[in-house]
Protein backbone atom coordinates (compact mmCIF):
# COMPACT_ATOMS: atom_id res chain seq x y z
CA UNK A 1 160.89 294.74 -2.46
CA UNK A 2 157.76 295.57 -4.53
CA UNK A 3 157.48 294.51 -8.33
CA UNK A 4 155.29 297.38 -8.75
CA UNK A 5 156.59 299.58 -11.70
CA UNK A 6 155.28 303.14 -12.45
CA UNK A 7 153.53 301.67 -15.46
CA UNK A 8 151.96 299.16 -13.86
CA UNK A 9 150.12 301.95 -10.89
CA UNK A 10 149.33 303.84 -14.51
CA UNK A 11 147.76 300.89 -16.16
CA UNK A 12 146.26 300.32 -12.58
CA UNK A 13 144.61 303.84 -11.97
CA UNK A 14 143.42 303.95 -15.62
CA UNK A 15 141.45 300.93 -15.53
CA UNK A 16 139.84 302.43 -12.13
CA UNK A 17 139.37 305.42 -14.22
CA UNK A 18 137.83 303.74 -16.52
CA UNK A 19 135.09 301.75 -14.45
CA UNK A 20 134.28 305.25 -12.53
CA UNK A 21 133.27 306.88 -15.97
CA UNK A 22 131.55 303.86 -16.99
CA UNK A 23 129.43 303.91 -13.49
CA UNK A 24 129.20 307.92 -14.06
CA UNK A 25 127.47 307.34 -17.38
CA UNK A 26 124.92 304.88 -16.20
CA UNK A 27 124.68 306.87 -13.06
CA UNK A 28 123.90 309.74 -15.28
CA UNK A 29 121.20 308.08 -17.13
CA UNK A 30 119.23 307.27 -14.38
CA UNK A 31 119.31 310.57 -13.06
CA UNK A 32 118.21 311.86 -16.07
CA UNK A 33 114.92 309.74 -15.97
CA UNK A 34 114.33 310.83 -12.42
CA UNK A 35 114.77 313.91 -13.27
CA UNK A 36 112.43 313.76 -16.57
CA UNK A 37 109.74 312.23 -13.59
CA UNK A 38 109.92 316.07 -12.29
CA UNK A 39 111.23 318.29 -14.55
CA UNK A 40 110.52 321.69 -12.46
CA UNK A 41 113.04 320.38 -9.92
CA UNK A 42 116.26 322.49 -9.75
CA UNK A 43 117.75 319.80 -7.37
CA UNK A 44 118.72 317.78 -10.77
CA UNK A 45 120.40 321.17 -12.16
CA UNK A 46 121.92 321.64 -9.30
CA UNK A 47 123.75 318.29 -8.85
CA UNK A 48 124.73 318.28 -12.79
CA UNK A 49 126.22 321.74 -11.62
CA UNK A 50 128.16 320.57 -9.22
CA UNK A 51 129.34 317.65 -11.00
CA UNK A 52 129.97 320.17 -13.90
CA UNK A 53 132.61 321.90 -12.15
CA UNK A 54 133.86 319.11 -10.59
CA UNK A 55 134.69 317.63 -14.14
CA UNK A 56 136.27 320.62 -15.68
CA UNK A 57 138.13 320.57 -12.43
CA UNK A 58 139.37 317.32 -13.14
CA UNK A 59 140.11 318.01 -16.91
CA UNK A 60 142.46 320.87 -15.67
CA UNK A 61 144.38 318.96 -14.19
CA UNK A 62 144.86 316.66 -16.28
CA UNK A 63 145.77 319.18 -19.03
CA UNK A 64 148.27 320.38 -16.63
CA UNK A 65 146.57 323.92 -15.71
CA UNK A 66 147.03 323.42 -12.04
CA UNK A 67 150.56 322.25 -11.76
């Protein structure tokens, strides 16, 4: 039988969640400088986009909007 409790996966997942924003940041900031290296590029607007609406996807659902 497992010892794992539902606050224990929470605690679990949120420090995962936690280290994926951290990497998202610093992912962020070097795309930012390769993107300042060739600023008529619409690729970097385009994959901000798309990670855009992938966050506000994620904040929905975490507000509840989609259950």
């Amino acid at each position: 039988m497992s010892d794992r409790t539902a606050d224990s996966a929470y605690q679990e997942h949120r420090e995962a969640i936690d280290s994926h924003i951290r990497a998202i940041r610093a992912l962020l900031d070097d795309h930012g400088r390769a993107q300042a290296t060739e600023p008529r590029n619409w690729g970097y607007a385009g994959d901000l986009a798309h990670v855009r609406g992938e966050l506000a996807d994620i904040a929905k659902g975490l507000a509840g909007e989609d259950r």
